[in-house]
PDB file of N, CA and C in Angstrom:
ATOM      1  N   UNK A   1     -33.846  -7.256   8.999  1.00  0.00           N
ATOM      2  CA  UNK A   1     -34.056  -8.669   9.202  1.00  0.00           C
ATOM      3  C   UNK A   1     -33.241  -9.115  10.408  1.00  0.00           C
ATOM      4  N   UNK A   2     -33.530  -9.797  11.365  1.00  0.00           N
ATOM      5  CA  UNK A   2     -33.432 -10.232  12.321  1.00  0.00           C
ATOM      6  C   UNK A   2     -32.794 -11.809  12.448  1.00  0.00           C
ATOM      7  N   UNK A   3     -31.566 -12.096  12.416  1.00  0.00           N
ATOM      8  CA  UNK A   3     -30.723 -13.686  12.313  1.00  0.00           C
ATOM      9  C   UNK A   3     -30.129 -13.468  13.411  1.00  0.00           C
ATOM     10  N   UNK A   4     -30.284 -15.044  13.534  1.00  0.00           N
ATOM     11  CA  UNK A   4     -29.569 -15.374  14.684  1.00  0.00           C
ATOM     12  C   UNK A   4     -28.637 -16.263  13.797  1.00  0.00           C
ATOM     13  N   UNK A   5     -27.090 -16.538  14.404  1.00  0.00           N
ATOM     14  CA  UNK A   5     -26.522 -17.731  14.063  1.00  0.00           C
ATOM     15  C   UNK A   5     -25.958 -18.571  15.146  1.00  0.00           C
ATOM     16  N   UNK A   6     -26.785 -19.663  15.168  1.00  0.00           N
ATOM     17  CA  UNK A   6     -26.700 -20.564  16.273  1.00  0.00           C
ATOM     18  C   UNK A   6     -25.969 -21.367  16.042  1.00  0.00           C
ATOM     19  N   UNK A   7     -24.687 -21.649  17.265  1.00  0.00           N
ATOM     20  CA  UNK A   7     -24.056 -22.973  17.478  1.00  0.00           C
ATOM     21  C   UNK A   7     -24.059 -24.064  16.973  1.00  0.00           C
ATOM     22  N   UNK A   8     -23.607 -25.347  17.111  1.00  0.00           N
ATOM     23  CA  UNK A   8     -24.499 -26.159  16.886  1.00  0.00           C
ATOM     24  C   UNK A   8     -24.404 -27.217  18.215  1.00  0.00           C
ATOM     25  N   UNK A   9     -23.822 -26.583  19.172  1.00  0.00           N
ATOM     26  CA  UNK A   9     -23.890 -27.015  20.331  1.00  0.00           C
ATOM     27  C   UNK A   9     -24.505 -26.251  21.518  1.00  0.00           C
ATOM     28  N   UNK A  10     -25.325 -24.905  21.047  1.00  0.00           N
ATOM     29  CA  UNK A  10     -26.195 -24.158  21.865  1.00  0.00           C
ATOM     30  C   UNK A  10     -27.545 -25.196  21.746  1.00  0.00           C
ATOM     31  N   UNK A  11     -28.355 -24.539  23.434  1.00  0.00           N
ATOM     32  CA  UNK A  11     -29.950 -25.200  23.642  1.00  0.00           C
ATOM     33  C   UNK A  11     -30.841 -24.260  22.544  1.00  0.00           C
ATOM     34  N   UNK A  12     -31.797 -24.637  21.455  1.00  0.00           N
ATOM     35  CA  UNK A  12     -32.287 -23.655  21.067  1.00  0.00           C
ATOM     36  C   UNK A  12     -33.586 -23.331  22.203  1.00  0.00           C
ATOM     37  N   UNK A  13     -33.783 -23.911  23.596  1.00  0.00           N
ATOM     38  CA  UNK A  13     -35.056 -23.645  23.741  1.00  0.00           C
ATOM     39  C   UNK A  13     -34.410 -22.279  25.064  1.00  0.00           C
ATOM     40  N   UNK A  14     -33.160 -21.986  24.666  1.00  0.00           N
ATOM     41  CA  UNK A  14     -32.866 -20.908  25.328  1.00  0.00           C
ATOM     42  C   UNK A  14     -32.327 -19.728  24.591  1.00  0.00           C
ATOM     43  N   UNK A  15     -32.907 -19.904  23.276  1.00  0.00           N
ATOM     44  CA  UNK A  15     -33.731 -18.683  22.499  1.00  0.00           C
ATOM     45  C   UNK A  15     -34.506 -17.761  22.644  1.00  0.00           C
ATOM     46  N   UNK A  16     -34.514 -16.549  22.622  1.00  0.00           N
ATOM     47  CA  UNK A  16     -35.973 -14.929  22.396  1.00  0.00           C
ATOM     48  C   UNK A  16     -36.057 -15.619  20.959  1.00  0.00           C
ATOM     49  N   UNK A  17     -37.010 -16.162  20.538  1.00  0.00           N
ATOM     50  CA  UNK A  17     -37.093 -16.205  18.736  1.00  0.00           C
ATOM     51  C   UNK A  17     -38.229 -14.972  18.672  1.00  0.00           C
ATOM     52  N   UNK A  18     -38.566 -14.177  19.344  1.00  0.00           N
ATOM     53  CA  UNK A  18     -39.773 -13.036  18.791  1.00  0.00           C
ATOM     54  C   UNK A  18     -38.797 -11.891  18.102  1.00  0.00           C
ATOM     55  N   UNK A  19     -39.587 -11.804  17.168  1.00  0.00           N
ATOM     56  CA  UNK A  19     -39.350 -10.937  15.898  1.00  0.00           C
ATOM     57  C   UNK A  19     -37.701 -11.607  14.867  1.00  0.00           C
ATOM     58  N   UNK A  20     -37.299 -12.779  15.043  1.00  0.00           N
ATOM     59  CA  UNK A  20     -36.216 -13.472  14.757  1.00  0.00           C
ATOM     60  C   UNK A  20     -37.043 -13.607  13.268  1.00  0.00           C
ATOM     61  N   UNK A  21     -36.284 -13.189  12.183  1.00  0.00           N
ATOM     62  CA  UNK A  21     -36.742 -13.694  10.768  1.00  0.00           C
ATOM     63  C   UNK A  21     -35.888 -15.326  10.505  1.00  0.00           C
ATOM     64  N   UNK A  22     -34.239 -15.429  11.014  1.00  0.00           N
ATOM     65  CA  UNK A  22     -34.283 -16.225  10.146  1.00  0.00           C
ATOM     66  C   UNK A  22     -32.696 -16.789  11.613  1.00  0.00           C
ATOM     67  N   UNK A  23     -32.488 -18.063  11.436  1.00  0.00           N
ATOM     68  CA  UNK A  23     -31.819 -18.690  12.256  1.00  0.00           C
ATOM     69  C   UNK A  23     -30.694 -20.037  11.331  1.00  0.00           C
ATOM     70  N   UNK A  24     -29.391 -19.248  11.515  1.00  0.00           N
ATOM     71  CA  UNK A  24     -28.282 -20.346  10.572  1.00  0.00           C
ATOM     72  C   UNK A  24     -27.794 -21.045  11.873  1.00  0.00           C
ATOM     73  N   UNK A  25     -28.031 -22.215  11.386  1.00  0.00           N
ATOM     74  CA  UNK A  25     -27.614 -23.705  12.130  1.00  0.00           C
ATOM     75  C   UNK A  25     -26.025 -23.946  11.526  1.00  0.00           C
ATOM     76  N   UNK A  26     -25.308 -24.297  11.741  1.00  0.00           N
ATOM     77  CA  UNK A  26     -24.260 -24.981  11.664  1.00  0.00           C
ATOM     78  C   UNK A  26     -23.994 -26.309  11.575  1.00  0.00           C
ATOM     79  N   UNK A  27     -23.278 -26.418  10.581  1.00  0.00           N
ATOM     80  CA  UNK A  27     -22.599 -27.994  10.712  1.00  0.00           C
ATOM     81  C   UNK A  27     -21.007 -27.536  10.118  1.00  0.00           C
ATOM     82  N   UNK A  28     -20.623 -27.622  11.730  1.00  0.00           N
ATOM     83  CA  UNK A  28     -18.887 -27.726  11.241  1.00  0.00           C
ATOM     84  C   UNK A  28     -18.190 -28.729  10.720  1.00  0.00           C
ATOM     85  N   UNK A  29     -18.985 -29.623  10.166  1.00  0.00           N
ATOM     86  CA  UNK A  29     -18.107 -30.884  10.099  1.00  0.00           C
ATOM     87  C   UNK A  29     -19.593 -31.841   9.049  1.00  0.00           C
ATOM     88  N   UNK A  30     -18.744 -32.858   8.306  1.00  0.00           N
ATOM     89  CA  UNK A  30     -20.725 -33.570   8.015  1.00  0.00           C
ATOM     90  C   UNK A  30     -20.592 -34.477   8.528  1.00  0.00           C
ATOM     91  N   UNK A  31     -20.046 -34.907   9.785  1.00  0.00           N
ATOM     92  CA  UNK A  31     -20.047 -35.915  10.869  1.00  0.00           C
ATOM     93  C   UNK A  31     -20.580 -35.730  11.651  1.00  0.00           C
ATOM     94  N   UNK A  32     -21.110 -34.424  11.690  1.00  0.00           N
ATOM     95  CA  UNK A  32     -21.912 -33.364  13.066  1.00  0.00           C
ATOM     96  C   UNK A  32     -23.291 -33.280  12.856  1.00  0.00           C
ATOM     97  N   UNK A  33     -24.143 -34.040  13.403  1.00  0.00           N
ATOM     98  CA  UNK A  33     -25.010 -33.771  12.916  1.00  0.00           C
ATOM     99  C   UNK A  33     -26.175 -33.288  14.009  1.00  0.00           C
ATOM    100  N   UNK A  34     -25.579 -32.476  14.936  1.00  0.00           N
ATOM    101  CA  UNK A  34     -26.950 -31.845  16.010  1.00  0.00           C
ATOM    102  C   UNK A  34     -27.668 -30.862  15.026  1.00  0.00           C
ATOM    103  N   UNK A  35     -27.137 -30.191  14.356  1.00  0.00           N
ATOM    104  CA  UNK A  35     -27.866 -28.931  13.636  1.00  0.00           C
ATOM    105  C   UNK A  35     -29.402 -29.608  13.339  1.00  0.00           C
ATOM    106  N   UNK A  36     -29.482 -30.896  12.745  1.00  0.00           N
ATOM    107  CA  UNK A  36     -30.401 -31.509  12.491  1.00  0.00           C
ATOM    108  C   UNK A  36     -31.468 -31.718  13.693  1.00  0.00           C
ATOM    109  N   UNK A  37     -30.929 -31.822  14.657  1.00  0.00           N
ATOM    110  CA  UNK A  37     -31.719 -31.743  15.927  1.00  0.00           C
ATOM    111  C   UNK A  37     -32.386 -30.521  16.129  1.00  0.00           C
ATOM    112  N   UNK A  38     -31.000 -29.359  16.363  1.00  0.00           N
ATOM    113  CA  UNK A  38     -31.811 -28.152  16.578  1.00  0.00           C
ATOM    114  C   UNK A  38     -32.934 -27.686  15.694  1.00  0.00           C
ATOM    115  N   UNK A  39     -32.865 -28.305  14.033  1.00  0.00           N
ATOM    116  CA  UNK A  39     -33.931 -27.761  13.226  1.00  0.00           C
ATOM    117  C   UNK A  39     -35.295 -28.226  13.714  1.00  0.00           C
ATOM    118  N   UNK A  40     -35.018 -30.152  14.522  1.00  0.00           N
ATOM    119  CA  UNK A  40     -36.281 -30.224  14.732  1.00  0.00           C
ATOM    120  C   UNK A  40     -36.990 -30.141  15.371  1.00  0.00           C
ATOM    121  N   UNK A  41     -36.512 -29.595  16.764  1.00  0.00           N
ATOM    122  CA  UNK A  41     -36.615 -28.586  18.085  1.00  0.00           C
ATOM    123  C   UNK A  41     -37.694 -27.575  17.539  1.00  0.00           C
ATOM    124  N   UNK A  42     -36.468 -26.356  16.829  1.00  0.00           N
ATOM    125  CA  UNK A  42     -37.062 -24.711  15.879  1.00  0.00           C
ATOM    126  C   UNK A  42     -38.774 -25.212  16.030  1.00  0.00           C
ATOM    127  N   UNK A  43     -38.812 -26.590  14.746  1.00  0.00           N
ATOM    128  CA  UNK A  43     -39.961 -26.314  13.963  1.00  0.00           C
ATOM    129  C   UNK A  43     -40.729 -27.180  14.697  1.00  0.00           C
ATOM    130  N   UNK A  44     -40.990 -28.054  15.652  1.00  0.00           N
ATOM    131  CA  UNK A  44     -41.355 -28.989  16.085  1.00  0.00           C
ATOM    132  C   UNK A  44     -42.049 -28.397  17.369  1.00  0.00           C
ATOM    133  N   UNK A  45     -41.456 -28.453  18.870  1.00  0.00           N
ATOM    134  CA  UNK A  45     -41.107 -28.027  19.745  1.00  0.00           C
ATOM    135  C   UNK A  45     -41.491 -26.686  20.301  1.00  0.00           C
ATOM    136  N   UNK A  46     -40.927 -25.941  19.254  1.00  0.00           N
ATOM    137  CA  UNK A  46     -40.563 -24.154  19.527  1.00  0.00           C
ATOM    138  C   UNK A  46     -41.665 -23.634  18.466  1.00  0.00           C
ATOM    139  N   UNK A  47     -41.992 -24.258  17.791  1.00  0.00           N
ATOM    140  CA  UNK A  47     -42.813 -23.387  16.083  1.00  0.00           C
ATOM    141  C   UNK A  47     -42.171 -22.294  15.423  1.00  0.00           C
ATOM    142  N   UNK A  48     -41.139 -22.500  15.292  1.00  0.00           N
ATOM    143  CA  UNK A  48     -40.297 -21.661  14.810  1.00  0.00           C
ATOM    144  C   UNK A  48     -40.829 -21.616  13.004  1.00  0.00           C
ATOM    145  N   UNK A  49     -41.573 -20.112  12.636  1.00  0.00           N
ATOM    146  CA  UNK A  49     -41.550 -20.508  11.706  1.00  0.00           C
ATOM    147  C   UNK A  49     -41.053 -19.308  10.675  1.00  0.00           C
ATOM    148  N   UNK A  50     -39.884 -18.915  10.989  1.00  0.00           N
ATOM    149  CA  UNK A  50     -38.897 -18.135   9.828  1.00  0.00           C
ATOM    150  C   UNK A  50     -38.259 -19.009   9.149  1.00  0.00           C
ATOM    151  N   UNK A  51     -36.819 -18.359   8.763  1.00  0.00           N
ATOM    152  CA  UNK A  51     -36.431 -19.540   7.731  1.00  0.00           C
ATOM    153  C   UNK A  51     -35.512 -20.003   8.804  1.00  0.00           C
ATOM    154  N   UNK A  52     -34.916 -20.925   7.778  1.00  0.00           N
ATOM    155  CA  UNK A  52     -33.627 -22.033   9.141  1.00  0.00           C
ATOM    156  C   UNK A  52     -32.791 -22.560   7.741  1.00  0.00           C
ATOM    157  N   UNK A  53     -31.637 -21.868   7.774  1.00  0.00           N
ATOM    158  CA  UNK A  53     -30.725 -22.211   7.100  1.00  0.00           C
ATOM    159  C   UNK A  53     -29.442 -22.890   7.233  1.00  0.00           C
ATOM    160  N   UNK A  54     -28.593 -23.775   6.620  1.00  0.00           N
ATOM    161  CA  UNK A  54     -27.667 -24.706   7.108  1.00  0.00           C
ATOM    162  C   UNK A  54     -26.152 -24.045   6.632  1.00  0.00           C
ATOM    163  N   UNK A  55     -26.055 -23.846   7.510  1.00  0.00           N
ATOM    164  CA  UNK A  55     -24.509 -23.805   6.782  1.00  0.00           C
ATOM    165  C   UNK A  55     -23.231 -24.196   7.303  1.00  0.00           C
ATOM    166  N   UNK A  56     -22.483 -24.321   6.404  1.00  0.00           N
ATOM    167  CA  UNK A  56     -20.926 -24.729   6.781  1.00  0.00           C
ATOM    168  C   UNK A  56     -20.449 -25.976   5.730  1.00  0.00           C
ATOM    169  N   UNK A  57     -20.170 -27.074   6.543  1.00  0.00           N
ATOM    170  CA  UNK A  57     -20.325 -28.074   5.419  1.00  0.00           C
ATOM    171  C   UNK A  57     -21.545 -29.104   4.820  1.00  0.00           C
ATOM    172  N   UNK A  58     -22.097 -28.490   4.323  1.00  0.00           N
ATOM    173  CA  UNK A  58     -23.623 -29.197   3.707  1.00  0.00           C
ATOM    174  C   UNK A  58     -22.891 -29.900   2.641  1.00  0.00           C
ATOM    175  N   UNK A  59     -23.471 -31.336   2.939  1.00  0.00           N
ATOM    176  CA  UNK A  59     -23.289 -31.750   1.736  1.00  0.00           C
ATOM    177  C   UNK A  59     -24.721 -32.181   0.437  1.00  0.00           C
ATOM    178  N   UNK A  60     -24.393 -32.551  -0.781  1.00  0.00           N
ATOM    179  CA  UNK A  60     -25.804 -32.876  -1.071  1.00  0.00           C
ATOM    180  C   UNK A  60     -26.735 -33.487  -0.731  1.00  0.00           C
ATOM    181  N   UNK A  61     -26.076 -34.745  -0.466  1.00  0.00           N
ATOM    182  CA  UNK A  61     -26.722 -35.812   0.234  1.00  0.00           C
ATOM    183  C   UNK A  61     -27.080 -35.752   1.251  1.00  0.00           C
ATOM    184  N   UNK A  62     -27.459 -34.787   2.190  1.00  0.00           N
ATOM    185  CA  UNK A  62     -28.028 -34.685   3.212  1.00  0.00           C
ATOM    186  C   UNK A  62     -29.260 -33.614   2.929  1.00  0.00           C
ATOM    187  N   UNK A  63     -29.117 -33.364   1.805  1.00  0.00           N
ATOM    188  CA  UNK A  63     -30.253 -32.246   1.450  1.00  0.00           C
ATOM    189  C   UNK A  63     -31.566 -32.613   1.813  1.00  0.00           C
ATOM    190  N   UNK A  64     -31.940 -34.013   1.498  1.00  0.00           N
ATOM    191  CA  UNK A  64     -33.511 -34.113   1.713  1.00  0.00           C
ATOM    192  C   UNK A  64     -33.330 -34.462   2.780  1.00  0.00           C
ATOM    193  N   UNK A  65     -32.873 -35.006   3.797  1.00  0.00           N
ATOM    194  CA  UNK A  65     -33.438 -34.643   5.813  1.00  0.00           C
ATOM    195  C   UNK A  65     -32.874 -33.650   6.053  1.00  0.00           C
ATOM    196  N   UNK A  66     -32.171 -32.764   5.303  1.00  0.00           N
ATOM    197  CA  UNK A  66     -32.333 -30.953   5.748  1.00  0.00           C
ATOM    198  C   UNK A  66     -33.694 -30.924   5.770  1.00  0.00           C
ATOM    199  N   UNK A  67     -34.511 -30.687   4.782  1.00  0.00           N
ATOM    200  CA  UNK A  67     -35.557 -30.563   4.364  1.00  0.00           C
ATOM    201  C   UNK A  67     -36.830 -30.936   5.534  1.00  0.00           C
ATOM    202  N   UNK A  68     -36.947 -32.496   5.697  1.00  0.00           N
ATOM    203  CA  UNK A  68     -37.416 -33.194   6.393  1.00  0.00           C
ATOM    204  C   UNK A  68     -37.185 -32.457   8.162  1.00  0.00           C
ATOM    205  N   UNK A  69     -36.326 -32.183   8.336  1.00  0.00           N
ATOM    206  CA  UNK A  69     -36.161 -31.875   9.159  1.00  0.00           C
ATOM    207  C   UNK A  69     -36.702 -30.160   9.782  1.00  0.00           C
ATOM    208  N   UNK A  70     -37.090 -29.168   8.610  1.00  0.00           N
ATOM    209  CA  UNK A  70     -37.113 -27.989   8.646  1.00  0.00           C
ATOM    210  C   UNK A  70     -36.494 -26.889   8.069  1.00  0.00           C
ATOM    211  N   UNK A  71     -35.554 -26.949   7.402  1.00  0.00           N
ATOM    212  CA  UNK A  71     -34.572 -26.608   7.195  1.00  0.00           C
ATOM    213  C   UNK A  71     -35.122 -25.801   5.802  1.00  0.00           C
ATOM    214  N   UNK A  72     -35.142 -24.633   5.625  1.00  0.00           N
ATOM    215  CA  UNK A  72     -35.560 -23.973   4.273  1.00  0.00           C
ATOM    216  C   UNK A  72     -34.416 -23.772   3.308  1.00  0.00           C
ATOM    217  N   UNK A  73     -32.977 -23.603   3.539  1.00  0.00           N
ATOM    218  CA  UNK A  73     -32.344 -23.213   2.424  1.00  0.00           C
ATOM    219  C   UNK A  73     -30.624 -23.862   3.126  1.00  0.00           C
ATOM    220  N   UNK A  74     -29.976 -24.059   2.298  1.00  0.00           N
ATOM    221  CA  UNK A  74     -28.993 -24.740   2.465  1.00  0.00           C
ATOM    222  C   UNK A  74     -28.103 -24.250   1.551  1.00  0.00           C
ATOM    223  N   UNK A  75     -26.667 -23.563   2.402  1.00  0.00           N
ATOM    224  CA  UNK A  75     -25.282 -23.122   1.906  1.00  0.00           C
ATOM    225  C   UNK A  75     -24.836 -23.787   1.212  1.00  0.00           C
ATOM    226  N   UNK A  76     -24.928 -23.856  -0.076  1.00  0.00           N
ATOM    227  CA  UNK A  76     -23.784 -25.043  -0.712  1.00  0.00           C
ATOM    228  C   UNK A  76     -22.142 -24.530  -0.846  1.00  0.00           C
ATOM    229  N   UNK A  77     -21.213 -25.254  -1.097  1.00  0.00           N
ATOM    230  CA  UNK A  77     -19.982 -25.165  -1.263  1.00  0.00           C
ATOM    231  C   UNK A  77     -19.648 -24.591  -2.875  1.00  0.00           C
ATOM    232  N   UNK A  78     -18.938 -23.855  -3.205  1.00  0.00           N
ATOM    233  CA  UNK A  78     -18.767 -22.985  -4.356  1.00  0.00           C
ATOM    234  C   UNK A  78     -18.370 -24.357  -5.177  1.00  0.00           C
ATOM    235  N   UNK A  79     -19.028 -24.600  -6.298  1.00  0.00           N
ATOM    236  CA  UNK A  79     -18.218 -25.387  -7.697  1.00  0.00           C
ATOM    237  C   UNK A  79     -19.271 -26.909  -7.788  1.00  0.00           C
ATOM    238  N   UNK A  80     -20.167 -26.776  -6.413  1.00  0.00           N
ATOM    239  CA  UNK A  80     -21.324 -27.874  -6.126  1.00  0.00           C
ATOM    240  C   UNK A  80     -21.811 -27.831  -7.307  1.00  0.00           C
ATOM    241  N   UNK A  81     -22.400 -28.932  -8.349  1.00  0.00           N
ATOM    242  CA  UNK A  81     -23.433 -28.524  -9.330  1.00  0.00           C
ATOM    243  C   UNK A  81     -24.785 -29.027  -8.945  1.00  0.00           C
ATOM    244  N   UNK A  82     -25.556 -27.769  -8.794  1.00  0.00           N
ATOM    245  CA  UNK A  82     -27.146 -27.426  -8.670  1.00  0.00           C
ATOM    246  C   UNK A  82     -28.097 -28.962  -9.360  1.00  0.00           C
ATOM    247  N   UNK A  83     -27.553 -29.141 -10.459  1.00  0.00           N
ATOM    248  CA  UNK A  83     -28.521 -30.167 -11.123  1.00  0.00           C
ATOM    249  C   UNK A  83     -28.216 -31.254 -10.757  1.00  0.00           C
ATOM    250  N   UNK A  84     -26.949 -31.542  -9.563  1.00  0.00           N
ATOM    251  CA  UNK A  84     -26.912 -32.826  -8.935  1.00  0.00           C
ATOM    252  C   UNK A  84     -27.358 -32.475  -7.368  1.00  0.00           C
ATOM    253  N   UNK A  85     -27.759 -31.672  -6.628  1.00  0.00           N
ATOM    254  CA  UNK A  85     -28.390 -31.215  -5.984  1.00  0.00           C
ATOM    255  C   UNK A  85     -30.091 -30.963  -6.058  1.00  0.00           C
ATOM    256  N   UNK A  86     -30.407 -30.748  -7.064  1.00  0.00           N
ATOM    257  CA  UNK A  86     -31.675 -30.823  -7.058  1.00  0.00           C
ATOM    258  C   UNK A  86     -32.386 -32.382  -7.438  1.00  0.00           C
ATOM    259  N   UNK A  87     -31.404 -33.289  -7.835  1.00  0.00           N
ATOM    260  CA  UNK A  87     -31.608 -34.507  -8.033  1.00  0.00           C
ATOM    261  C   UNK A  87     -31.922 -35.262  -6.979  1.00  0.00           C
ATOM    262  N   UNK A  88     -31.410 -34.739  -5.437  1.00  0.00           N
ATOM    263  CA  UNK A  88     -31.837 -35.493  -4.467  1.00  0.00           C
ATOM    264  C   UNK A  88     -33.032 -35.636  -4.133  1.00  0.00           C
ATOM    265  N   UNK A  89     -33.757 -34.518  -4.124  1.00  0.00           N
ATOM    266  CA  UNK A  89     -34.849 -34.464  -4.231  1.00  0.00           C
ATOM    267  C   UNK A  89     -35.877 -35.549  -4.876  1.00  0.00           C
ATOM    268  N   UNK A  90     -35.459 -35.625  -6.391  1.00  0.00           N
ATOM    269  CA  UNK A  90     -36.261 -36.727  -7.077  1.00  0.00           C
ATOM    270  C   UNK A  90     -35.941 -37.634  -6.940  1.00  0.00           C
ATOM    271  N   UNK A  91     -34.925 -38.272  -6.163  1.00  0.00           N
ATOM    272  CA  UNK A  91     -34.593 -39.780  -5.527  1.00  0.00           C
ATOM    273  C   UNK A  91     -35.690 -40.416  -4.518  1.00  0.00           C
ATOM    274  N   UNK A  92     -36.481 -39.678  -3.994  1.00  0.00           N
ATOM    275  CA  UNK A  92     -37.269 -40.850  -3.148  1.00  0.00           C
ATOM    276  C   UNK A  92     -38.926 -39.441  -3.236  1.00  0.00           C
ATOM    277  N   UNK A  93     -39.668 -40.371  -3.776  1.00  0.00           N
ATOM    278  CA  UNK A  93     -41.219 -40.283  -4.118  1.00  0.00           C
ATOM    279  C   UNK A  93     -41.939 -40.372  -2.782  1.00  0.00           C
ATOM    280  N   UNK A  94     -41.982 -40.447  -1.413  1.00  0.00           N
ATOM    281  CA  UNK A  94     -42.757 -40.586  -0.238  1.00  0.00           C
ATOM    282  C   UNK A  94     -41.328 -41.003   0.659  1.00  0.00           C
ATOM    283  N   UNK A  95     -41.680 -41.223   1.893  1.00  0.00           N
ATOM    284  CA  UNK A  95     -41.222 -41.583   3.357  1.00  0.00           C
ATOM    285  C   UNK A  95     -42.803 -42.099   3.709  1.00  0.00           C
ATOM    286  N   UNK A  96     -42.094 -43.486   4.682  1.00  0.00           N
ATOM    287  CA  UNK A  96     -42.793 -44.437   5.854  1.00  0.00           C
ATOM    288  C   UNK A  96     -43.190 -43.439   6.878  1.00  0.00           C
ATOM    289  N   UNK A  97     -41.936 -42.763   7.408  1.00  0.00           N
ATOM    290  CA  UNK A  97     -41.988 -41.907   8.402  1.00  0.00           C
ATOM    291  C   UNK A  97     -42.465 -40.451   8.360  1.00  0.00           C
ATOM    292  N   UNK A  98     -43.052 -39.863   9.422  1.00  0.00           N
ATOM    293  CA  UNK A  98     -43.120 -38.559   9.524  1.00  0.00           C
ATOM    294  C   UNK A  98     -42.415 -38.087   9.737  1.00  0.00           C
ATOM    295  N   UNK A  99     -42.934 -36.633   9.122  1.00  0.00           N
ATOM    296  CA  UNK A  99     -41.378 -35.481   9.469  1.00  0.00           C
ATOM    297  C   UNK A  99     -42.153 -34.132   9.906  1.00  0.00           C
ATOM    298  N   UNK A 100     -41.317 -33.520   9.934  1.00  0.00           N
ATOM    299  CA  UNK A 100     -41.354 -31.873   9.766  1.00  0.00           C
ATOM    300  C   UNK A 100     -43.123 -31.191   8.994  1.00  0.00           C
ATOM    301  N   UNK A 101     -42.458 -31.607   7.778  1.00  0.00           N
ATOM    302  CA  UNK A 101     -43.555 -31.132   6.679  1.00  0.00           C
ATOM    303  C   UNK A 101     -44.730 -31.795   6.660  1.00  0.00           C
ATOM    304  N   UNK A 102     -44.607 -33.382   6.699  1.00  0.00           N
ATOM    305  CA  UNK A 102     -45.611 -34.650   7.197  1.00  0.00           C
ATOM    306  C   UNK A 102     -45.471 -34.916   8.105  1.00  0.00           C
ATOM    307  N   UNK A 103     -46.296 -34.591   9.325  1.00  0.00           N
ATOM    308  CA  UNK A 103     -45.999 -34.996  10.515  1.00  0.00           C
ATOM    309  C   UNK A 103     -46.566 -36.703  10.572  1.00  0.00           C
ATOM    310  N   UNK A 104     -47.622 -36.751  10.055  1.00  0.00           N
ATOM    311  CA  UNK A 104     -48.205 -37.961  10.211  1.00  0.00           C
ATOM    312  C   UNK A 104     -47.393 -39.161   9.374  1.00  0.00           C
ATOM    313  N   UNK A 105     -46.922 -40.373   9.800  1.00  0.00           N
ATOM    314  CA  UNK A 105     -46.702 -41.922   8.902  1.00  0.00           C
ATOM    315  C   UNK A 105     -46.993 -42.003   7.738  1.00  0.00           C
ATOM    316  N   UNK A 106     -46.684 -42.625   6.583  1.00  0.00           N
ATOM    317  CA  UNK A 106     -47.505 -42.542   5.211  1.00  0.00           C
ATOM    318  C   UNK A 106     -48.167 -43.580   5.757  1.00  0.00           C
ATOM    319  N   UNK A 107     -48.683 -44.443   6.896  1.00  0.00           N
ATOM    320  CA  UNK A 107     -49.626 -45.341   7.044  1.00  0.00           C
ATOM    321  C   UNK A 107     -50.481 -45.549   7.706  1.00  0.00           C
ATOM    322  N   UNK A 108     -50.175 -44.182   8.471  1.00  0.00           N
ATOM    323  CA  UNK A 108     -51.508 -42.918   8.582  1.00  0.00           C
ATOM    324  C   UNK A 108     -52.288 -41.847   7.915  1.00  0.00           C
ATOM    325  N   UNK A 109     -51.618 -41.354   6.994  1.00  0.00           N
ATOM    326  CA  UNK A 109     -52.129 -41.106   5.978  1.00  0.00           C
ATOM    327  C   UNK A 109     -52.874 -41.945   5.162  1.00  0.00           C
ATOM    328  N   UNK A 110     -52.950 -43.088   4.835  1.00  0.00           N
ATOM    329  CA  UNK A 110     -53.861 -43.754   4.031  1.00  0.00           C
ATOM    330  C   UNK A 110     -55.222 -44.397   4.463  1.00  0.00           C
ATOM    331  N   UNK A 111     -54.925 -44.175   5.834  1.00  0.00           N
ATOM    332  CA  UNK A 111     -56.088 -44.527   6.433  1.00  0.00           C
ATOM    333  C   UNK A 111     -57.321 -44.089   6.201  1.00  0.00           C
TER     334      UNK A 111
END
């Protein structure tokens, strides 16, 4: 398997991503938030489509615009509990906005 672990102050569009399975973003800090950029570069931009994992300091609450953003799997911190982590998730039923996964508005979609 083929990883890269990227900066979070490297260009990703000065990446080889061929034959790259899987690319860890960084967040040294949860004040830092380019990693979020670079994910939406990867998947946006670049079509990056291996995995893209977060690590460093993830917190929960940033889990769903990990997500939104590209982001397939996310490092948690040892002693995190999972069932308040997977709760973020069921906190919000749609987005206004497009993302990653929905590129289109939900008010384009209903059209």
């Amino acid at each position: 398997m083929k990883v890269i672990e990227l900066p979070n102050d490297a260009n990703p569009f000065d990446l080889d991503l061929a034959g790259v399975d899987r690319i860890d973003l960084q967040f040294p800090k949860f004040t830092d938030g380019r990693a979020f950029s670079q994910a939406r570069l990867l998947r946006g931009r670049l079509k990056f489509a291996g995995e893209l994992r977060a690590t460093g300091e993830v917190l929960i609450d940033q889990l769903v615009q990990m997500a939104r953003c590209g982001f397939d799997v996310a490092v948690l911190r040892e002693g995190l509990d999972m069932a308040d982590a997977q709760r973020q998730f069921d906190r919000f039923k749609g987005f206004y906005q497009g993302d990653v996964t929905h590129p289109l508005p939900h008010f384009r979609e209903a059209a």
